[in-house]
Protein backbone atom coordinates (compact mmCIF):
# COMPACT_ATOMS: atom_id res chain seq x y z
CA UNK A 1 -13.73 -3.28 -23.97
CA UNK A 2 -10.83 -2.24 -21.36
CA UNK A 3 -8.34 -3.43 -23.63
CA UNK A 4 -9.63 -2.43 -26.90
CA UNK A 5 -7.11 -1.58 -28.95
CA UNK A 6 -5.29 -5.00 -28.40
CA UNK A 7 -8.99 -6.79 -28.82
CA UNK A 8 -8.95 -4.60 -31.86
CA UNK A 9 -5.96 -5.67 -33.43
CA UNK A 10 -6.97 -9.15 -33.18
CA UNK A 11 -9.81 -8.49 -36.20
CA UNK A 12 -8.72 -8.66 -39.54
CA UNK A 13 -8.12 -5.64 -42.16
CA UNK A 14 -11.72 -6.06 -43.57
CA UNK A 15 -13.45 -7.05 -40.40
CA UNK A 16 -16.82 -4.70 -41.36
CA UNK A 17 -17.32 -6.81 -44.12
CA UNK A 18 -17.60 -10.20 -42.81
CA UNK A 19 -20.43 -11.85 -40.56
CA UNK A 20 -20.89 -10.28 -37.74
CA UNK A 21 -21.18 -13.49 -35.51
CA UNK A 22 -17.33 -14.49 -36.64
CA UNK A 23 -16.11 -10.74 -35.51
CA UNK A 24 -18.21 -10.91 -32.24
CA UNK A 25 -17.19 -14.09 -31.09
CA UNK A 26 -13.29 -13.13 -31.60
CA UNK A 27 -14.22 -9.73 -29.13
CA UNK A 28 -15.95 -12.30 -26.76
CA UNK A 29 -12.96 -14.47 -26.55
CA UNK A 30 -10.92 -11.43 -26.02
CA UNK A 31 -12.72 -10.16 -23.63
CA UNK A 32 -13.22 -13.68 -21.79
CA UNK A 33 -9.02 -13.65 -21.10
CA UNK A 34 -9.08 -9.95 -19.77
CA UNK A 35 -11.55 -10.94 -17.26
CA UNK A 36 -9.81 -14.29 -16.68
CA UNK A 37 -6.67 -12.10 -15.72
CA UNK A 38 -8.96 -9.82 -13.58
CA UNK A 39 -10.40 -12.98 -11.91
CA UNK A 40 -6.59 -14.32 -11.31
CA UNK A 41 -5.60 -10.64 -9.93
CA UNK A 42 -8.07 -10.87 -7.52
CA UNK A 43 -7.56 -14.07 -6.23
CA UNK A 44 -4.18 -13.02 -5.56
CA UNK A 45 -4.15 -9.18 -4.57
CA UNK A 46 -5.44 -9.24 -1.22
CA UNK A 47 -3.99 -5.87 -0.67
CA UNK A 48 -4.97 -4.45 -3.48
CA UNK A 49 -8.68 -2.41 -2.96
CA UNK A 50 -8.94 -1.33 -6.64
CA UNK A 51 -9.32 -5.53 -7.50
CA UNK A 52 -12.06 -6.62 -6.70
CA UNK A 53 -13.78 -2.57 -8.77
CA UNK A 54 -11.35 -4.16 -11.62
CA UNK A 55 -13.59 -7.46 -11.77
CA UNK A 56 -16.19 -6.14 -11.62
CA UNK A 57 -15.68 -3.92 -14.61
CA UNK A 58 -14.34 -6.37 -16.49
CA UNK A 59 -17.15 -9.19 -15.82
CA UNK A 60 -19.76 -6.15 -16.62
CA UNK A 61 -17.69 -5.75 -19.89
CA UNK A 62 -17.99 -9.50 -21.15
CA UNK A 63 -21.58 -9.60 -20.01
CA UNK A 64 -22.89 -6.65 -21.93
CA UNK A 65 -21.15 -8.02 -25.31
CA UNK A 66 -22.92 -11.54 -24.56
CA UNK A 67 -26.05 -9.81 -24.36
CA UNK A 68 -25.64 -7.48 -27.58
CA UNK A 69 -24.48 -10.28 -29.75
CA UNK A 70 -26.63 -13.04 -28.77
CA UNK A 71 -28.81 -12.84 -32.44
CA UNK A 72 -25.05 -13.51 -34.12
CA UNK A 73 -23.17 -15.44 -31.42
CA UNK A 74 -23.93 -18.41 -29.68
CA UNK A 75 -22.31 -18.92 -26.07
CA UNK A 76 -22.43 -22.13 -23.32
CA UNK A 77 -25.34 -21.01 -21.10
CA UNK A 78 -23.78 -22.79 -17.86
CA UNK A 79 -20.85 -20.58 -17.69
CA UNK A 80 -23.13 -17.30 -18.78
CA UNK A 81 -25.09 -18.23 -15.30
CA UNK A 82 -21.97 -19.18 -13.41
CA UNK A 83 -20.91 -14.96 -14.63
CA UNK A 84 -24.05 -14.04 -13.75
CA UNK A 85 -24.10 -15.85 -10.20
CA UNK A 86 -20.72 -14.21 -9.92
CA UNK A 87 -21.80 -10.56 -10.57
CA UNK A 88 -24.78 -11.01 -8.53
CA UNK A 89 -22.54 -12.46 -5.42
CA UNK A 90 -20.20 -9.89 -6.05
CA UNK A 91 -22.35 -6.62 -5.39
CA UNK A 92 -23.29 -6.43 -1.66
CA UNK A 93 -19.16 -5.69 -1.39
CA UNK A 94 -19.15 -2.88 -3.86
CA UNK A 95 -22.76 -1.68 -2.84
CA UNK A 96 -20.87 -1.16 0.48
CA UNK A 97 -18.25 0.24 -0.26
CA UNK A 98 -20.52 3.24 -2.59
CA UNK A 99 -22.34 3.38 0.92
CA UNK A 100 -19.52 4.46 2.66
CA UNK A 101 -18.23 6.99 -0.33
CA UNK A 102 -21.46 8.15 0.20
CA UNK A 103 -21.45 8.54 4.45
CA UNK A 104 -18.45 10.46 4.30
CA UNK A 105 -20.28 13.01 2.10
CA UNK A 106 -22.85 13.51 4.70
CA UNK A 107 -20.43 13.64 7.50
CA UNK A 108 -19.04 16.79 5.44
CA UNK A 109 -22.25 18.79 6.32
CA UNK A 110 -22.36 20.22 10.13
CA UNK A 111 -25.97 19.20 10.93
CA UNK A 112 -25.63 15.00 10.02
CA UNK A 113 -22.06 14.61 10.91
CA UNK A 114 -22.53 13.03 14.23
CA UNK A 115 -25.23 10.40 12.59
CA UNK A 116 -23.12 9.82 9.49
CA UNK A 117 -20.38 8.52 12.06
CA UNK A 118 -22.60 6.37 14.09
CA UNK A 119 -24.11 4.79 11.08
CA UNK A 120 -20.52 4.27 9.03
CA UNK A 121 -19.35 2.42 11.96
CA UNK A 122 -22.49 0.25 12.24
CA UNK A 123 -22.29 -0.08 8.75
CA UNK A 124 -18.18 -1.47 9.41
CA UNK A 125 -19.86 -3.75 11.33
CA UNK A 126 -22.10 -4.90 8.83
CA UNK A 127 -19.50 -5.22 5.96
CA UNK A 128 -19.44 -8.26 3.57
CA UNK A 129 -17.48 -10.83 4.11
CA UNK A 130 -14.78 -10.30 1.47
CA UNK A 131 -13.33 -13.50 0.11
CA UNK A 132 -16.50 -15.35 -0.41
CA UNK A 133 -16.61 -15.24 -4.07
CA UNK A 134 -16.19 -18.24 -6.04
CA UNK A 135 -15.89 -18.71 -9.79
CA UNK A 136 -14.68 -21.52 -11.55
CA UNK A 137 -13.06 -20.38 -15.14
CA UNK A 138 -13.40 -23.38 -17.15
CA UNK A 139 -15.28 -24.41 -19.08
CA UNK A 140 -15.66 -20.85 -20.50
CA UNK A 141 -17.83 -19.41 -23.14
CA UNK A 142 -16.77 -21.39 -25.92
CA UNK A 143 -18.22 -18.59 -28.29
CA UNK A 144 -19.58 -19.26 -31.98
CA UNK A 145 -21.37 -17.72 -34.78
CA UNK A 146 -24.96 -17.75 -36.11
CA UNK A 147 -25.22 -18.98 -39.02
CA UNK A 148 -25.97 -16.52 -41.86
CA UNK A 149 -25.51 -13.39 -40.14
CA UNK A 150 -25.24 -9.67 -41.17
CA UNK A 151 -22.16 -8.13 -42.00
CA UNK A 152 -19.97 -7.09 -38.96
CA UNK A 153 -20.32 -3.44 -39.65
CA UNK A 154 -23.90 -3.18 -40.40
CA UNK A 155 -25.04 -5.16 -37.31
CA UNK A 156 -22.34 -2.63 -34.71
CA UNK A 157 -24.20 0.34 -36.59
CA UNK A 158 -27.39 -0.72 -36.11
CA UNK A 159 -26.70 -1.67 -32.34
CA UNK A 160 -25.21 1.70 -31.38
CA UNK A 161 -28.55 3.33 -33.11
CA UNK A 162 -30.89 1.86 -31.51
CA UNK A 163 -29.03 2.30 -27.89
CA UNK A 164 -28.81 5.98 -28.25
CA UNK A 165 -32.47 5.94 -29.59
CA UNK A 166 -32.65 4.17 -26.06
CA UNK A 167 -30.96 6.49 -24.37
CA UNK A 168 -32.54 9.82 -25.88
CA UNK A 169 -36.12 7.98 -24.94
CA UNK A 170 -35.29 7.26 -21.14
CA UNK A 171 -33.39 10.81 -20.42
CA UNK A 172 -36.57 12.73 -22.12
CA UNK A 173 -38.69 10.63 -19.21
CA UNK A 174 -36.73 12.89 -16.95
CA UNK A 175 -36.75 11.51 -13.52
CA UNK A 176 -38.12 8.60 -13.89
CA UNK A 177 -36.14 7.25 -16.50
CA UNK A 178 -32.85 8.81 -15.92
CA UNK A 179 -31.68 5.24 -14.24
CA UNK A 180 -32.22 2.94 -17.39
CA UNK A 181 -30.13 6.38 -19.25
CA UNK A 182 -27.33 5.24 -17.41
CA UNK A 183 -27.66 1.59 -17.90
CA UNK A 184 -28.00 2.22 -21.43
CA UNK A 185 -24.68 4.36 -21.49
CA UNK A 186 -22.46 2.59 -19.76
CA UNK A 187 -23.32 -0.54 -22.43
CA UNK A 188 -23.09 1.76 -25.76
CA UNK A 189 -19.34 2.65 -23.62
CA UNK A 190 -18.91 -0.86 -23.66
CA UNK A 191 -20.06 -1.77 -27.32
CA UNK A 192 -17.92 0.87 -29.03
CA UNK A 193 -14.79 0.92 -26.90
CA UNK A 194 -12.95 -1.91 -29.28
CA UNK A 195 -13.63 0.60 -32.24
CA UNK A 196 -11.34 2.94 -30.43
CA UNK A 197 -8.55 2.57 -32.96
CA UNK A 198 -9.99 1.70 -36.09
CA UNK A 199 -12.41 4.93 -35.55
CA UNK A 200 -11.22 8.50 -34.37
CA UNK A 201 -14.53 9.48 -33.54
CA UNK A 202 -14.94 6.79 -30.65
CA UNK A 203 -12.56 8.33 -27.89
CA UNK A 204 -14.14 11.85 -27.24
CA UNK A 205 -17.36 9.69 -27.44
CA UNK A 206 -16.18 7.56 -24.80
CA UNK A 207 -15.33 10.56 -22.50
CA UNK A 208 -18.48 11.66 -23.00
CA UNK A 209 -20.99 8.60 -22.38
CA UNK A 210 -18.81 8.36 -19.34
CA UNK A 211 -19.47 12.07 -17.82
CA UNK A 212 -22.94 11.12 -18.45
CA UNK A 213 -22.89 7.89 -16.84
CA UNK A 214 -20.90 9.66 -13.87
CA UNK A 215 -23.73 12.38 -13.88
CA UNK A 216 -26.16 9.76 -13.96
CA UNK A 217 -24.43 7.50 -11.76
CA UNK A 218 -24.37 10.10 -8.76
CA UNK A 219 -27.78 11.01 -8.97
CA UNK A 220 -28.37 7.28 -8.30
CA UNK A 221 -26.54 6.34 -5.43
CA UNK A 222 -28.54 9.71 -4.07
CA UNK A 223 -31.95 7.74 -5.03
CA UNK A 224 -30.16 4.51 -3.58
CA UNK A 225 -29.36 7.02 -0.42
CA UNK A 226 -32.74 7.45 -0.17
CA UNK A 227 -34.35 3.73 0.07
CA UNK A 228 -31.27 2.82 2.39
CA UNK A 229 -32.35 5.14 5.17
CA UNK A 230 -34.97 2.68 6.99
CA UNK A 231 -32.13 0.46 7.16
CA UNK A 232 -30.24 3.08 8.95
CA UNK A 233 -33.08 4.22 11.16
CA UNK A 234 -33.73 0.60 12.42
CA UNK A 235 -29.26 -0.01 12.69
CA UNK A 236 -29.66 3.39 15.26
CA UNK A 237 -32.64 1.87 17.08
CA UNK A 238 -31.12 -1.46 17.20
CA UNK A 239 -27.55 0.10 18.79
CA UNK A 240 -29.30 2.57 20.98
CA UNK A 241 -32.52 0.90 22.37
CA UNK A 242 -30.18 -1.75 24.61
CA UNK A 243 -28.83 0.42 27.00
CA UNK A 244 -32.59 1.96 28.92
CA UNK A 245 -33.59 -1.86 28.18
CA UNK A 246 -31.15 -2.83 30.64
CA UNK A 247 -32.63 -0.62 33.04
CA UNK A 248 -35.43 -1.98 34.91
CA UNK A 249 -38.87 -0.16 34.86
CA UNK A 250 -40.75 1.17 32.18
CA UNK A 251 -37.78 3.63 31.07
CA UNK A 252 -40.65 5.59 29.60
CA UNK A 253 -38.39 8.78 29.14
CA UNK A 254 -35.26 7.30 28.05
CA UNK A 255 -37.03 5.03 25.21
CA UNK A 256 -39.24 8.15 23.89
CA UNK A 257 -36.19 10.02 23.41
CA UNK A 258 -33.86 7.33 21.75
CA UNK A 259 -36.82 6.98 19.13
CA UNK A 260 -37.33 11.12 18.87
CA UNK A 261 -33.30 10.93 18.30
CA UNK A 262 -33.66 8.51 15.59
CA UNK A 263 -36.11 10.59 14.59
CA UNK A 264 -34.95 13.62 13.90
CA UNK A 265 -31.48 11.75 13.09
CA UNK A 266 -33.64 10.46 9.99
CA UNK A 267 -35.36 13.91 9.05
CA UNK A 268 -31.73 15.26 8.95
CA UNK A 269 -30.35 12.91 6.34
CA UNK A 270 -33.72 12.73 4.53
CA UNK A 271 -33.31 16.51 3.85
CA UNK A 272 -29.41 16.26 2.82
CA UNK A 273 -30.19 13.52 0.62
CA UNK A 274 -33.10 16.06 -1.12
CA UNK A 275 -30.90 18.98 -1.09
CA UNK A 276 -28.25 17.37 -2.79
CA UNK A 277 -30.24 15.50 -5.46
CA UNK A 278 -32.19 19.07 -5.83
CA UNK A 279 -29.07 20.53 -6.63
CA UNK A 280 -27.31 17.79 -8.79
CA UNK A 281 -30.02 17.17 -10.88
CA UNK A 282 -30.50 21.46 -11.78
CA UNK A 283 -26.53 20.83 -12.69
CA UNK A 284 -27.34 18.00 -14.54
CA UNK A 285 -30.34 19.47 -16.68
CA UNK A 286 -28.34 22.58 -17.44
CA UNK A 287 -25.48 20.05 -18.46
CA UNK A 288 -27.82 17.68 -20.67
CA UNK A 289 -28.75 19.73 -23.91
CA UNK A 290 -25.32 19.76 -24.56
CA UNK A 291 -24.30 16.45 -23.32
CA UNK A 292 -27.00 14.93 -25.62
CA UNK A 293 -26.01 16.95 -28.47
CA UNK A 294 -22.40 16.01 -28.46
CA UNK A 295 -23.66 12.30 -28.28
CA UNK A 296 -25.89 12.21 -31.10
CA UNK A 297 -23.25 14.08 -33.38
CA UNK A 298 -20.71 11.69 -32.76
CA UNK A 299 -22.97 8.64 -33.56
CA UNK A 300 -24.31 10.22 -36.81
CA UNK A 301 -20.36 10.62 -37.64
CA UNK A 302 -19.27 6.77 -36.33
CA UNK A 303 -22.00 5.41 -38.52
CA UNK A 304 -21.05 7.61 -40.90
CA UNK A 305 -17.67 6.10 -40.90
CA UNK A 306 -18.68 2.59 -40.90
CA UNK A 307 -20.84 3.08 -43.75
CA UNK A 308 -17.67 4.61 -46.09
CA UNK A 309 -15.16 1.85 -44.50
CA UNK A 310 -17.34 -0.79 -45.04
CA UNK A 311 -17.22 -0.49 -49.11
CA UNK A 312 -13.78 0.22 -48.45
CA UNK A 313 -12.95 -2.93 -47.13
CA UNK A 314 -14.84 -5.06 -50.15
C-alpha cells in the first residue's frame, strides 16, 4: 500500500500466524485513512496537478485489497459502489490527460506534428470538467473478518502464487494478453507493498513489477492510441468541414480535399502509432525473459520467507 511500512507497523509481532481476515481488515482500515487524506488533498489542492494522479492511486490501492480479501474480510457494499462510482467518474480526467502525454509524443516526429497540434487543441477543448467528482467518506468500509479463516501468512502466500501464475499465463499469450499482465502486476504491487518491511525481498520486487507495469503500461496507451483515432478523424472533420459549408454552391473541391486531408492526416498517425508499438514491443520481448525471471525468483524467495517466519512466530 503507499504507506506500507506505517500500515505495517500497525500488525502485531506474530501477524502470519493469526486469521487472515483479522490482519486484512487492519490493512483495509489503513488503507481506507490514506485515501481519506488523498480525498481531503484533493478537495483542497486546486493547484496542485499531481492530486487528483494521487487519488487515484490511492482509491486503486484500497480497491484491489477489497477485492483480494473478500473470502476473509467482509466490507459495507454501499460504500464499495460509492469507490467504485468514484473511480469510474474519475477516469475520463486522467484518460485525458495520458491523451495529451501521448500527443506531444507524436508532435515530436516531423511528418504528424502539424495534426498532433490541431488535435491537442481540439482535444483542450474537449477536456473534462475538473471538479465534478463527488464522494461522500462516511459511512466507510467498516471492515470485518470471516469467520474461521486461514492463517494470515498462508492466505498472502497463496494470493501472490496464484497472481504470478496469472501473470506468467497472460504474458506467454503474447499480444493478446499482455493487457490483463499489467492488470495483474500492478495488483501483486499492491498486495505485497505492506510486506515491505517485515520482508527484504519485497522492495527490488516492487521495482520490478513496476518496470513491467511501465513496459506494459506504454504499450497500452499505444493500443488505446490506436482505437482513439476515429475520434480524432471525425474532431478534424468536424473543425474543418464548416468553413467551404459556409460557402454557397456545391464546394465540390474544397470538401474532397478537407476529407483527403483528414485522410492522409489519419494514415500518418496510424503508421506512428505502428512504428512505435513495433518498436516497443521488440524492446519489451528482449526485456521479458529476464524481467520474468527476476519475478519468479523473488516470489519463490518471499514465500520462502513466509513459510520459515510463520513457525517462527508460533
Amino acid at each position: 500500500m503507499g504507506q506500507a511500512k506505517t500500515h505495517a507497523r500497525q500488525l502485531d509481532a506474530d501477524f502470519l500466524t493469526q486469521p487472515a481476515g483479522e490482519i486484512a481488515a487492519v490493512l483495509i482500515r489503513a488503507q481506507q485513512a490514506v485515501f481519506r487524506r488523498a480525498w481531503a488533498h484533493y478537495l483542497e489542492a486546486a493547484d496542485d496537478p499531481e492530486a487528483l494522479h494521487d487519488l487515484r492511486v490511492e482509491l486503486r490501492r484500497l480497491r484491489v485489497w477489497l477485492r483480494l480479501s473478500r473470502d476473509v474480510v467482509r466490507t459495507r457494499k454501499s460504500t464499495r459502489r460509492r469507490l467504485k462510482a468514484l473511480a469510474r467518474s474519475s477516469s475520463p480526467m486522467r484518460d485525458h490527460e495520458v491523451m495529451l502525454e501521448l500527443l506531444d509524443r507524436v508532435a515530436k516526429d516531423a511528418d504528424c506534428a502539424d495534426v498532433a497540434a490541431r488535435i491537442r487543441r481540439l482535444a483542450d477543448e474537449r477536456q473534462p470538467v475538473v471538479g465534478d467528482l463527488a464522494f461522500d467518506v462516511k459511512p466507510g468500509l467498516k471492515p470485518r473478518a470471516r469467520k474461521g479463516t486461514v492463517p494470515f501468512g498462508r492466505w498472502f502466500a497463496s494470493q501472490v502464487s496464484m497472481m504470478t501464475e496469472h501473470i506468467e499465463r497472460d504474458l506467454s499469450a503474447g499480444r493478446s494478453g499482455f493487457h490483463a499482465a499489467r492488470i495483474q502486476v500492478k495488483h501483486l504491487r499492491y498486495l505485497i507493498e505492506p510486506m515491505d518491511e517485515p520482508f527484504a525481498v519485497v522492495e527490488p520486487m516492487l521495482a520490478d513489477l513496476k518496470t513491467i507495469q511501465d513496459w506494459l503500461g506504454d504499450l497500452h496507451d499505444l493500443v488505446v492510441f490506436r482505437a482513439h483515432l476515429a475520434d480524432y478523424a471525425g474532431w478534424l472533420l468536424t473543425d474543418a468541414l464548416p468553413a467551404p459549408l459556409a460557402r454557397p454552391g456545391k464546394q465540390a473541391r474544397p470538401l474532397s480535399q478537407t476529407f483527403t486531408g483528414v485522410r492522409d492526416d489519419t494514415i500518418r498517425l496510424s503508421a506512428w502509432q505502428d512504428a512505435q508499438f513495433e518498436v516497443m514491443w521488440r524492446d519489451w520481448e528482449a526485456r521479458r525473459p529476464a524481467s520474468e525471471k527476476r519475478l519468479y525468483t523473488a516470489r519463490n524467495r518471499l514465500i520462502g520467507e513466509l513459510e520459515k517466519a510463520a513457525p517462527a512466530a508460533n
